[in-house]
Protein backbone atom coordinates (compact mmCIF):
# COMPACT_ATOMS: atom_id res chain seq x y z
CA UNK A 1 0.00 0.00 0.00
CA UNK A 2 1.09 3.81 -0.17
CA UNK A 3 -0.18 6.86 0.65
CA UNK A 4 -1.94 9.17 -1.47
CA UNK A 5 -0.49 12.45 -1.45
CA UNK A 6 -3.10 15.36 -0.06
CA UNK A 7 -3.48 18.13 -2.47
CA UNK A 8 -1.34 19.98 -3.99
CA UNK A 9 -3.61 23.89 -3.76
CA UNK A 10 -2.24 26.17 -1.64
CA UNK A 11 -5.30 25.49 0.96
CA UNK A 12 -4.14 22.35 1.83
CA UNK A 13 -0.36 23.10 1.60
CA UNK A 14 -1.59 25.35 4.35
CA UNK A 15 -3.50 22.53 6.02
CA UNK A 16 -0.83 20.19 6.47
CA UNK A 17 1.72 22.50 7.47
CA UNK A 18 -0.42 23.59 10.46
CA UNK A 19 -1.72 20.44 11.25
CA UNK A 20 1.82 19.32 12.02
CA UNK A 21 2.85 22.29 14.20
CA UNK A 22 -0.19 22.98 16.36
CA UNK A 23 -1.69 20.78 18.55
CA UNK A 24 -4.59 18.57 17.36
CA UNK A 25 -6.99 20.25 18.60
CA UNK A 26 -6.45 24.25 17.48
CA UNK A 27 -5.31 22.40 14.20
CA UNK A 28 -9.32 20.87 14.28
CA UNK A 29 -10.84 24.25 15.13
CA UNK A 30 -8.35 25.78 12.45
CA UNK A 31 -9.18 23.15 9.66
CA UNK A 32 -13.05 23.76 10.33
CA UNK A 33 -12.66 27.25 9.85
CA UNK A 34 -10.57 26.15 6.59
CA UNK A 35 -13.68 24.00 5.61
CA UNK A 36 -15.87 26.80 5.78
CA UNK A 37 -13.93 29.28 3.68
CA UNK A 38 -14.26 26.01 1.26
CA UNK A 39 -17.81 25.74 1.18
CA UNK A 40 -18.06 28.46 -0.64
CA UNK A 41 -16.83 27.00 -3.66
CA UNK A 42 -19.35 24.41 -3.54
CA UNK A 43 -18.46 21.84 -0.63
CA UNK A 44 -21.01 20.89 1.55
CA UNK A 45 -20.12 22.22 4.42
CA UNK A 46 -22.18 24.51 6.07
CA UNK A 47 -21.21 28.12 6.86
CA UNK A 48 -21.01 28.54 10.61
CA UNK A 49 -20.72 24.58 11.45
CA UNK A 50 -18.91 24.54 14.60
CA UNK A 51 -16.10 21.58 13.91
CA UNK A 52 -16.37 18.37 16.75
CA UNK A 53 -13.13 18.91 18.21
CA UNK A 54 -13.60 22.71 19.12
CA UNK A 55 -15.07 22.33 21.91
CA UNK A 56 -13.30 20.51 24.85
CA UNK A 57 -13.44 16.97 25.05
CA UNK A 58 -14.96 16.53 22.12
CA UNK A 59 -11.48 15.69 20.42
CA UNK A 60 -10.87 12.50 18.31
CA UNK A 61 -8.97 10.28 20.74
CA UNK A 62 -6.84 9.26 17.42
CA UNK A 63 -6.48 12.27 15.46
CA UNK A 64 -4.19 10.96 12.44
CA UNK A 65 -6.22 8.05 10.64
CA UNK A 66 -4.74 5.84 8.03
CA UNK A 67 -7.77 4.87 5.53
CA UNK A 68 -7.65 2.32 3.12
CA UNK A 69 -9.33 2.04 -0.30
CA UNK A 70 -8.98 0.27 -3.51
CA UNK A 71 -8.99 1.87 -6.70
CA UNK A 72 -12.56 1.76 -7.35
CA UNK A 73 -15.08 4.25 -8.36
CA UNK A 74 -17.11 3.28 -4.14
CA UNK A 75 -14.01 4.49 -2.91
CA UNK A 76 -15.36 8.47 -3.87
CA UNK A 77 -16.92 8.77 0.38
CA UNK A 78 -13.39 8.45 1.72
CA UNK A 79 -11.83 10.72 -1.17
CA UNK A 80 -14.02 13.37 -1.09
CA UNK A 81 -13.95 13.55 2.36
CA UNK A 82 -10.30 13.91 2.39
CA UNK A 83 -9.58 16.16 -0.61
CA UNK A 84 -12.64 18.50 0.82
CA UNK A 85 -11.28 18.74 4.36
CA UNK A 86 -13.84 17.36 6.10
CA UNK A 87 -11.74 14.82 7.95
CA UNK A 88 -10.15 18.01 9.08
CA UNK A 89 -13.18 19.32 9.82
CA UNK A 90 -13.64 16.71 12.48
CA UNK A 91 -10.38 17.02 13.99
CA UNK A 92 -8.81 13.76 11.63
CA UNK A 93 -6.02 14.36 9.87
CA UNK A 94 -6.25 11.76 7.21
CA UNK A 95 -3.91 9.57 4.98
CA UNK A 96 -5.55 7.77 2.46
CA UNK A 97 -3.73 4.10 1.50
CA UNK A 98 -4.61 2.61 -2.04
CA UNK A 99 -4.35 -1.26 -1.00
CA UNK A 100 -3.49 -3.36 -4.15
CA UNK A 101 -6.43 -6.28 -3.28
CA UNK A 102 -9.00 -6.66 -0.31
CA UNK A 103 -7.07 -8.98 1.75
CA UNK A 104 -4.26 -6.80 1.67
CA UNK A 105 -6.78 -4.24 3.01
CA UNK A 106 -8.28 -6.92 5.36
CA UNK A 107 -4.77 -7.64 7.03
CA UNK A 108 -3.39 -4.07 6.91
CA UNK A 109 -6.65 -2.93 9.48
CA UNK A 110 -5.78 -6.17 11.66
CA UNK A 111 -2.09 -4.71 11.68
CA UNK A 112 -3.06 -1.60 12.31
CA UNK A 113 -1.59 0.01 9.34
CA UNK A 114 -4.92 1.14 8.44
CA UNK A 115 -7.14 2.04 11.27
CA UNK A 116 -10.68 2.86 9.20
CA UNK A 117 -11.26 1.20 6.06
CA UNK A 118 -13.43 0.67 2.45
CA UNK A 119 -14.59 -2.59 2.81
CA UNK A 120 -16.53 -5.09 0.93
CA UNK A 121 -19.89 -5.73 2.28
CA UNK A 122 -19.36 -9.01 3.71
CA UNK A 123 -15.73 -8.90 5.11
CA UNK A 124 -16.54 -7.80 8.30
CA UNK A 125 -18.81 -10.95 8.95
CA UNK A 126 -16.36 -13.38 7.54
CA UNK A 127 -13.57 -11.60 9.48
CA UNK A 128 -15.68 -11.94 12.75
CA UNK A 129 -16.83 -15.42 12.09
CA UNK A 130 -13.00 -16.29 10.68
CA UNK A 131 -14.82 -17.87 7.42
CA UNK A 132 -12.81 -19.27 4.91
CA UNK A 133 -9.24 -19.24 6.70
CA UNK A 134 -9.95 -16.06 7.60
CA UNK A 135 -8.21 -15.02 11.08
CA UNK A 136 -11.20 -14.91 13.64
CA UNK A 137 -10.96 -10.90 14.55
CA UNK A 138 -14.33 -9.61 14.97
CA UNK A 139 -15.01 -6.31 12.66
CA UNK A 140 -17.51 -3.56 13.05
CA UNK A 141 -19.92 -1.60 10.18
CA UNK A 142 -21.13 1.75 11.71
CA UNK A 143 -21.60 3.15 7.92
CA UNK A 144 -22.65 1.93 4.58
CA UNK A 145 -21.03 3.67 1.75
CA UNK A 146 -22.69 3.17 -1.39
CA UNK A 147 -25.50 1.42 -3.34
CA UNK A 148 -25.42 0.20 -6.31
CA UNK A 149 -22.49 0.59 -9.32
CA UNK A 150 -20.84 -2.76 -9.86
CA UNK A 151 -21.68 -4.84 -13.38
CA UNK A 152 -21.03 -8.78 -14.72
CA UNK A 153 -18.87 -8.57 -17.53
CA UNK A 154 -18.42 -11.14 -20.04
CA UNK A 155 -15.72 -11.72 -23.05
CA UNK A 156 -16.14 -10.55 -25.83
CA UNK A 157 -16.77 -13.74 -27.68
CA UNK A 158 -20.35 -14.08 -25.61
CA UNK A 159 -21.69 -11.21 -27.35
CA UNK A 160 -25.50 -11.73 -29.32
CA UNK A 161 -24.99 -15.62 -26.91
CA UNK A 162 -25.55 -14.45 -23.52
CA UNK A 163 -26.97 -11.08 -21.89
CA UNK A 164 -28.97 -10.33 -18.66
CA UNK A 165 -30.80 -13.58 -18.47
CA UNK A 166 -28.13 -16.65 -17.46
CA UNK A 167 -30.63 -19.34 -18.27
CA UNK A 168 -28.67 -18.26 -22.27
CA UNK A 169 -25.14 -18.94 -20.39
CA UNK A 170 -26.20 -22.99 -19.13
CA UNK A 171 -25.85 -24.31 -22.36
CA UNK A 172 -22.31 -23.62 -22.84
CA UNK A 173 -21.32 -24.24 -19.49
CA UNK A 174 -22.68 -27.38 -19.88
CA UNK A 175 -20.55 -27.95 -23.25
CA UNK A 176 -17.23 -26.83 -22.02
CA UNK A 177 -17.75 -28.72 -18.65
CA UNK A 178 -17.72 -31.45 -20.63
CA UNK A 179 -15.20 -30.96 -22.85
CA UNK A 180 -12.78 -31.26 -19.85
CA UNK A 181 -12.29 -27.35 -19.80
CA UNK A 182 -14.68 -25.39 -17.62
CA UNK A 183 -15.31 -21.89 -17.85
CA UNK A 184 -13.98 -19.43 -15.32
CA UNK A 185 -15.64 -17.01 -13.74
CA UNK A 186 -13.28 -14.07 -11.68
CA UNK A 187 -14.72 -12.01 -8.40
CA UNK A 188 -12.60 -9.99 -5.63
CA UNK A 189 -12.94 -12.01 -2.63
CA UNK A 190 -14.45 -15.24 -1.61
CA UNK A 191 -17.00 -13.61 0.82
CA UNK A 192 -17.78 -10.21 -0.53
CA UNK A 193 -19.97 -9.01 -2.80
CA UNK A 194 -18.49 -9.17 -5.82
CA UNK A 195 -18.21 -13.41 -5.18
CA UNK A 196 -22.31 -13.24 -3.66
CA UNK A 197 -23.74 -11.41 -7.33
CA UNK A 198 -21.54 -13.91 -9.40
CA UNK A 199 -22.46 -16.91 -7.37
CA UNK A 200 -26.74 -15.23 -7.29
CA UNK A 201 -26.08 -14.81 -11.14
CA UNK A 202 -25.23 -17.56 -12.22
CA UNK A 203 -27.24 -20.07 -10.21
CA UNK A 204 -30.61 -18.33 -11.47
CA UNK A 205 -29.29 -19.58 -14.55
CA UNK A 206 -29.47 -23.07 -13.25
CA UNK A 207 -25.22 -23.35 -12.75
CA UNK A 208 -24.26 -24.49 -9.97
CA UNK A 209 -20.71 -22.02 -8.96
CA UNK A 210 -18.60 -25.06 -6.96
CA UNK A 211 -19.41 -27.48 -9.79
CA UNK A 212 -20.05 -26.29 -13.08
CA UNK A 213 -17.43 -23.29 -13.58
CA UNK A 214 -14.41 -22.19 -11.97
CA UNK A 215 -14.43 -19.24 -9.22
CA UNK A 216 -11.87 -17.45 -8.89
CA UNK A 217 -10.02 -14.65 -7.00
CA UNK A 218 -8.09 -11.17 -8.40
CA UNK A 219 -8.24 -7.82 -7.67
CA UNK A 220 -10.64 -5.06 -9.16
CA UNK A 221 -7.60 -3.25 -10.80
CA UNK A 222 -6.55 -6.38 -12.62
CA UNK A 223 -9.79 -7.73 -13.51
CA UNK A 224 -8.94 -6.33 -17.37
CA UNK A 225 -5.63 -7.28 -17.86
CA UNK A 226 -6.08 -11.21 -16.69
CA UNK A 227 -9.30 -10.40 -19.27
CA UNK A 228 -7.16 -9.44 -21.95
CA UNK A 229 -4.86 -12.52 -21.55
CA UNK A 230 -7.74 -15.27 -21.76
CA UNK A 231 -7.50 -16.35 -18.23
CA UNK A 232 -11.66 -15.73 -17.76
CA UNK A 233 -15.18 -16.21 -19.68
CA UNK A 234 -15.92 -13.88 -17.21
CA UNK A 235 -15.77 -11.27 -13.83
CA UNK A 236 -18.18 -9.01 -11.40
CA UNK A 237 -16.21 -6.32 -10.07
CA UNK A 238 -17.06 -2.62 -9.17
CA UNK A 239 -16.71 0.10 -11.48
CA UNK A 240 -15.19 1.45 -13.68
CA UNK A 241 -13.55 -1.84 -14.56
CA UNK A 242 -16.65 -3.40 -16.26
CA UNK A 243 -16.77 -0.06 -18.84
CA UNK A 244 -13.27 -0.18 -18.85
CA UNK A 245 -13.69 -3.96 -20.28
CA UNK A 246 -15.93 -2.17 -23.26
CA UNK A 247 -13.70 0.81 -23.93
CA UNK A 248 -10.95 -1.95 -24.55
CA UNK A 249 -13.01 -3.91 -26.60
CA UNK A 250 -12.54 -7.11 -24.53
CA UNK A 251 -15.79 -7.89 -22.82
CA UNK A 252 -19.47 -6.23 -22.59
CA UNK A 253 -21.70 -5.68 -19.45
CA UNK A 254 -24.19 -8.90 -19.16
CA UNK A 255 -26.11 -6.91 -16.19
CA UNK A 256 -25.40 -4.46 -13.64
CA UNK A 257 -26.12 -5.64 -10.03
CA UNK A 258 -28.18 -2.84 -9.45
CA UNK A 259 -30.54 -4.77 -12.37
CA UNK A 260 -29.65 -8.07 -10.11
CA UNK A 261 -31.28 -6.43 -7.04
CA UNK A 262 -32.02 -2.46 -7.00
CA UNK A 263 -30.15 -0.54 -4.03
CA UNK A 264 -28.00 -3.40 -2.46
CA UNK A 265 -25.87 -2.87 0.02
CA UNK A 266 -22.21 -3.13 -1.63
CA UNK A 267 -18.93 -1.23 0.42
CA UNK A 268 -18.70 -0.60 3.89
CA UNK A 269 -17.13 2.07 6.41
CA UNK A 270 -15.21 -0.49 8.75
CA UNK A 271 -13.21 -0.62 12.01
CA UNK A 272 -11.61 -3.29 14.12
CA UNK A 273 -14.54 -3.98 17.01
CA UNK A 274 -11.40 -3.18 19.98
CA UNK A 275 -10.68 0.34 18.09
CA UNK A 276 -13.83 0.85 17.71
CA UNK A 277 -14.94 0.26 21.20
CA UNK A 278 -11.73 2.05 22.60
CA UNK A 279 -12.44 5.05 20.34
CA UNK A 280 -15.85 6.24 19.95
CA UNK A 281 -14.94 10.00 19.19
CA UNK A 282 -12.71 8.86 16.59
CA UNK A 283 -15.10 6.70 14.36
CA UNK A 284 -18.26 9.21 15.21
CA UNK A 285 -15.88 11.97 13.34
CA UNK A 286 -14.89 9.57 10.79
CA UNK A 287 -19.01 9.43 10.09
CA UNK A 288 -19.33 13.00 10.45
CA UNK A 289 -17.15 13.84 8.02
CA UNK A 290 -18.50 10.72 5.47
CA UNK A 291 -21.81 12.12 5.94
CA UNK A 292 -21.25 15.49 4.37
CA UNK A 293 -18.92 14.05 1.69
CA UNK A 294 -22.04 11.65 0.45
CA UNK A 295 -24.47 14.46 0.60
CA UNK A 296 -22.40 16.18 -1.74
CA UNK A 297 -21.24 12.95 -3.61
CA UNK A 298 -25.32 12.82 -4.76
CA UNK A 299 -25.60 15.93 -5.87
CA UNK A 300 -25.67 14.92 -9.64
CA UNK A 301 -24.07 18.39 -10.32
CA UNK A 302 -20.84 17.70 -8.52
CA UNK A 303 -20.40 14.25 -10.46
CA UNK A 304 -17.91 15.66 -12.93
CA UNK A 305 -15.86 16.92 -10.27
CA UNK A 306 -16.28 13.50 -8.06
CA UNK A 307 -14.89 11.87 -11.52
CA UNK A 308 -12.12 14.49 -11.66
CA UNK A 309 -10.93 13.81 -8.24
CA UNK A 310 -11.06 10.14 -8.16
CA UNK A 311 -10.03 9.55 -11.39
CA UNK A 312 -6.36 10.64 -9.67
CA UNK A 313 -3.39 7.95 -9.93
CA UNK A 314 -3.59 7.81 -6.19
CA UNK A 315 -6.59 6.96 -6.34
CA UNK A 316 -8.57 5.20 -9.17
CA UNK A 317 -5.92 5.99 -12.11
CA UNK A 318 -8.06 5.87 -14.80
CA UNK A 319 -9.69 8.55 -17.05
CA UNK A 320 -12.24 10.71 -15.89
CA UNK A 321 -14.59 10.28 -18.99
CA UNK A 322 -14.74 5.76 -17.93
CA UNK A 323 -15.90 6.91 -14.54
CA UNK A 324 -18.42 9.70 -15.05
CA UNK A 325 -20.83 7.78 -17.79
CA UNK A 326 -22.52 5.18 -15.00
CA UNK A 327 -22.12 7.51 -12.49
CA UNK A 328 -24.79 9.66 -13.89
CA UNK A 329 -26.77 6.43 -15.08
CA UNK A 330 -26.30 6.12 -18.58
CA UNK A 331 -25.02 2.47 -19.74
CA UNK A 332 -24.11 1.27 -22.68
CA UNK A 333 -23.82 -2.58 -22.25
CA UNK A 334 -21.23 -2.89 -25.36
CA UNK A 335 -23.30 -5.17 -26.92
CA UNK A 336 -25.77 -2.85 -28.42
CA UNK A 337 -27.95 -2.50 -25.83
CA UNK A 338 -28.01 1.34 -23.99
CA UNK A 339 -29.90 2.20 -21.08
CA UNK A 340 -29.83 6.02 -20.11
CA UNK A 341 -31.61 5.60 -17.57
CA UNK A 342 -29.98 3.30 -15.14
CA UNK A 343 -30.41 3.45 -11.29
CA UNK A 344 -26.92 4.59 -10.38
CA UNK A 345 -24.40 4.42 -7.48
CA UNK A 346 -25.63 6.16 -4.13
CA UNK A 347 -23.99 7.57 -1.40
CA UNK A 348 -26.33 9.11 0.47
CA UNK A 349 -30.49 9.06 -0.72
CA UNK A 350 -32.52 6.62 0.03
CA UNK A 351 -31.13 6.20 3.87
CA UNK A 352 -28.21 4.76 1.96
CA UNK A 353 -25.89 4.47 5.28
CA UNK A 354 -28.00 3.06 7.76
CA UNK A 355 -26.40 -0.15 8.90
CA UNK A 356 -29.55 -2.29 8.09
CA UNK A 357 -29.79 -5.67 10.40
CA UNK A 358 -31.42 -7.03 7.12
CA UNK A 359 -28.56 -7.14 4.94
CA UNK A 360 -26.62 -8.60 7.15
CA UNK A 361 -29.31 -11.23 7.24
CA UNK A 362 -29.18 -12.32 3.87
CA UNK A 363 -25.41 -11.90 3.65
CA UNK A 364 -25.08 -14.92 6.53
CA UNK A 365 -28.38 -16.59 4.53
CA UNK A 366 -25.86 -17.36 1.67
CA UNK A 367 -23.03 -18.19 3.75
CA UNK A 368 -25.40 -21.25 4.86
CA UNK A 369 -26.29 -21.49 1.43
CA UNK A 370 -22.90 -21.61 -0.63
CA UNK A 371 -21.68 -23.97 2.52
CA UNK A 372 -19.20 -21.52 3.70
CA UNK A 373 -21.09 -21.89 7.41
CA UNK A 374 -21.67 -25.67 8.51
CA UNK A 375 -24.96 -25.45 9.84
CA UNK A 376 -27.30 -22.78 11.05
CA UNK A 377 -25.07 -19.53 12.02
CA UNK A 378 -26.46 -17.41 14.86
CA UNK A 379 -28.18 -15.22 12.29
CA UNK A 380 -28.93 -12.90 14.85
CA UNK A 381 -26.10 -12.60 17.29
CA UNK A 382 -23.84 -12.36 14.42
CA UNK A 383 -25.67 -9.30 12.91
CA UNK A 384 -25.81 -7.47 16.03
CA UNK A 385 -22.32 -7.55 16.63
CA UNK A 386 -21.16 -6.59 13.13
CA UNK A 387 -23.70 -3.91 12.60
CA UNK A 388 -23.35 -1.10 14.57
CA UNK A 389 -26.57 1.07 14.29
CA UNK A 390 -26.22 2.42 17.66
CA UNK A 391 -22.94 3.84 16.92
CA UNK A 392 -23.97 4.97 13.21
CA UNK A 393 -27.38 6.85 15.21
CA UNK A 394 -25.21 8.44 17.72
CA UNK A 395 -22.73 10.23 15.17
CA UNK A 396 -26.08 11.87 13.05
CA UNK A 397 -27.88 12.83 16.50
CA UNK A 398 -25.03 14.76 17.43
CA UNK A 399 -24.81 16.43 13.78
CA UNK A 400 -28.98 16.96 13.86
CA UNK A 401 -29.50 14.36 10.75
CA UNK A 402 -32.59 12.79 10.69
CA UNK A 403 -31.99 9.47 8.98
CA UNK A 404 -34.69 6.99 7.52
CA UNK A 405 -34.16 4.78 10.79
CA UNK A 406 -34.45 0.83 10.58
CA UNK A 407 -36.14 -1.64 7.72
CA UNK A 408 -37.41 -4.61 7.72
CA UNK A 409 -39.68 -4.67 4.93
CA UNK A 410 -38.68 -7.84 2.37
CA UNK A 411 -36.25 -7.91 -0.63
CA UNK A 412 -37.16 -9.40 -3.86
CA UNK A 413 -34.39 -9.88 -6.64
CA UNK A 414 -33.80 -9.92 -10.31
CA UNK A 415 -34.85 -13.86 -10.35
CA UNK A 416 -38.59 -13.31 -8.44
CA UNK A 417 -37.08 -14.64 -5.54
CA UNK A 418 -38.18 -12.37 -2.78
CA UNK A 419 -36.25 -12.79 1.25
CA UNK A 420 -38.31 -12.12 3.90
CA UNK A 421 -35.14 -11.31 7.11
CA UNK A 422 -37.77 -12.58 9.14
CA UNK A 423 -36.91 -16.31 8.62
CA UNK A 424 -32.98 -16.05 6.83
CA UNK A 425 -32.63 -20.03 7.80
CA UNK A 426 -35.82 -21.16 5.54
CA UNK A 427 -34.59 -18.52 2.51
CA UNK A 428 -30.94 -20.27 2.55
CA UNK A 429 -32.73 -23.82 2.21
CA UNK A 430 -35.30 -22.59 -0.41
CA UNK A 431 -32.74 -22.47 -3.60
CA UNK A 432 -32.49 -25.46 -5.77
CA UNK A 433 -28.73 -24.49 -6.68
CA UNK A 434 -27.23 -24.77 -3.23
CA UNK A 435 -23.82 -26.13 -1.47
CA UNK A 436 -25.69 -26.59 1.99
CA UNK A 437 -23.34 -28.13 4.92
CA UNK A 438 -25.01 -29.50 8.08
């Protein structure tokens, strides 16, 4: 991992010299005041917001954060946030750390390299539940970042065979299983969510993941190049790496998740439970500050500039123009089919980063249901611990936001399949494509 540099306008020159030569907390009040001469250039930050961290004993208890990301377009929260000032705001003075995959991430916030962290939906449970040869280090979610904005690409060779219904894809599984030479399918990590929309994908298709194809692993960044070389039929990954795929002319968009299943949860705002628990200032001003950098994030007006930003080498390294075009919801699949009017990511509508206890639910239902649990997992107990409403409620109460609250209203996906978080255990055992243990 390295750091990305801060940058380089004379502002936050400013910023960083005085952040290291006063103490942290006249170098919060002064970075507030900072923020506010920003705001009116068009951050979000309100004119006369008084900074946590001005007044006494409100301080971060850790005021320099390390923050990890990968170079992907749900990484924009954590960027924003720190190219805006609004860690600063809060009294954080932030170094953001491009990791090169998620279990590098994963192990540099159990090192405490990284002490906050982007992190696939999904992580924290395995990580808590040490899934998979995963160490068993339990792993909190106060904040969800973003809805929405990842895609299933296929080669290019698919195109007019196979598009958003898999039931077309079956029949040549089925041929090259035979033929000795199954196909191979790529997501990020075996737990996340990039592994749970492949696995949903292609089983409503009637193929079975840990039978029929090859799974497996590599990193969003390199999802294109191991593309390029023939190593995959096929990979779900955030953006922009599926319109990347299309821009090179290697692969086309078979469906976007947010077609699998509108507004799913997808990257995370995580901590280590024992930092968490031994520094509640510190992750409430983490929130804080991710609060008013995904209010401005969906403000469709600032999207150029999000793209601008991110687009950095830092940060996403590549061009502005591959991020922007789904960001604002217009999709061309690359196989002739365009839709202009895609739901696209969210950071913040739509009580985006409430910690929902349902989602958690039906991340643990297909744990039980890909066999990566052996037997019934405390569906509840688990969710509770890794979920952290209470802390996420806290942190907007003491900014005056009035979220959407809790939901438990039922979820139906792409296939007609709806999951009722009422009864997770009977929704695992319902699917006819399953790996079931115990």
């Amino acid at each position: 991992m390295h750091s990305a540099p801060r940058s380089k306008s004379p502002l936050q020159h400013r910023r960083t010299f005085l952040a290291g030569s006063l103490s942290a907390a006249a170098a919060a009040l002064l970075a507030g005041c900072e923020s506010s001469s920003t705001a009116t250039s068009g951050s979000p930050v309100a004119p006369g917001t008084v900074p946590a961290g001005a007044i006494a004993g409100d301080a971060p208890e850790v005021p320099e954060l390390r923050i990890g990301i990968i170079a992907l377009t749900d990484c924009s929260p954590f960027v924003i946030a720190h190219e805006k000032g609004l860690f600063a705001k809060y009294g954080i003075k932030s170094t953001i750390s491009k990791g090169a995959s998620w279990a590098a991430i994963r192990d540099g916030l159990h090192n405490n390299d990284i002490q906050a962290t982007h992190l696939l939906f999904g992580m924290p449970f395995a990580s808590t539940m040490g899934l998979l040869g995963a160490p068993k280090r339990p792993v909190v979610i106060p904040w969800l970042l973003n809805r929405n904005g990842q895609a299933i690409t296929l080669k290019a060779d698919l195109k007019g065979k196979v598009a958003a219904d898999p039931k077309a894809l079956k029949p040549l599984v089925d041929e090259a299983k035979v033929a000795g030479k199954p196909m191979t399918f790529a997501m990020t990590f075996p737990p996340g969510t990039h592994a749970m929309w492949m696995r949903y994908y292609l089983a409503a298709g009637g193929i079975h993941p840990d039978q029929d194809v090859a799974l497996s692993t590599v990193p969003p960044p390199q999802m294109v190049a191991n593309m390029k070389v023939g190593k995959m039929d096929g990979f779900c990954v955030g953006e922009p790496w599926g319109t990347r795929a299309i821009g090179d002319g290697i692969g086309f968009t078979a469906i976007t998740t947010q077609e699998i299943w509108k507004d799913h949860p997808e990257k995370v705002c995580a901590f280590t439970e024992p930092f968490a628990e031994k520094n509640p200032k510190t992750v409430k001003a983490v929130l804080k500050a991710l609060h008013e950098a995904s209010v401005w994030l969906d403000d469709m007006a600032n999207r150029p500039e999000q793209a601008q930003i991110v687009s950095a080498p830092s940060y996403i390294n590549c061009s502005p123009e591959t991020i922007l075009g789904r960001l604002e919801g217009k999709c061309d699949y690359g196989d002739g089919r365009i839709n202009n009017d895609l739901p696209y990511m969210i950071f913040h509508d739509r009580n985006c980063n409430y910690p929902q206890a349902k989602y958690g639910l039906w991340w643990l239902s297909q744990f039980r249901r890909w066999g990566m649990v052996e037997g019934t997992p405390d569906y509840a107990g688990t969710v509770k611990r890794v979920l952290r409403a209470d802390i996420y409620e806290e942190a907007m109460k003491e900014i005056g936001y009035s979220h959407g609250g809790a939901n438990s209203e039922p979820e139906t996906l792409f296939d007609g399949v709806t999951f009722d978080p009422a009864d997770p255990e009977a929704y695992a055992k319902s699917f006819a494509v399953n790996n079931l243990k115990g």
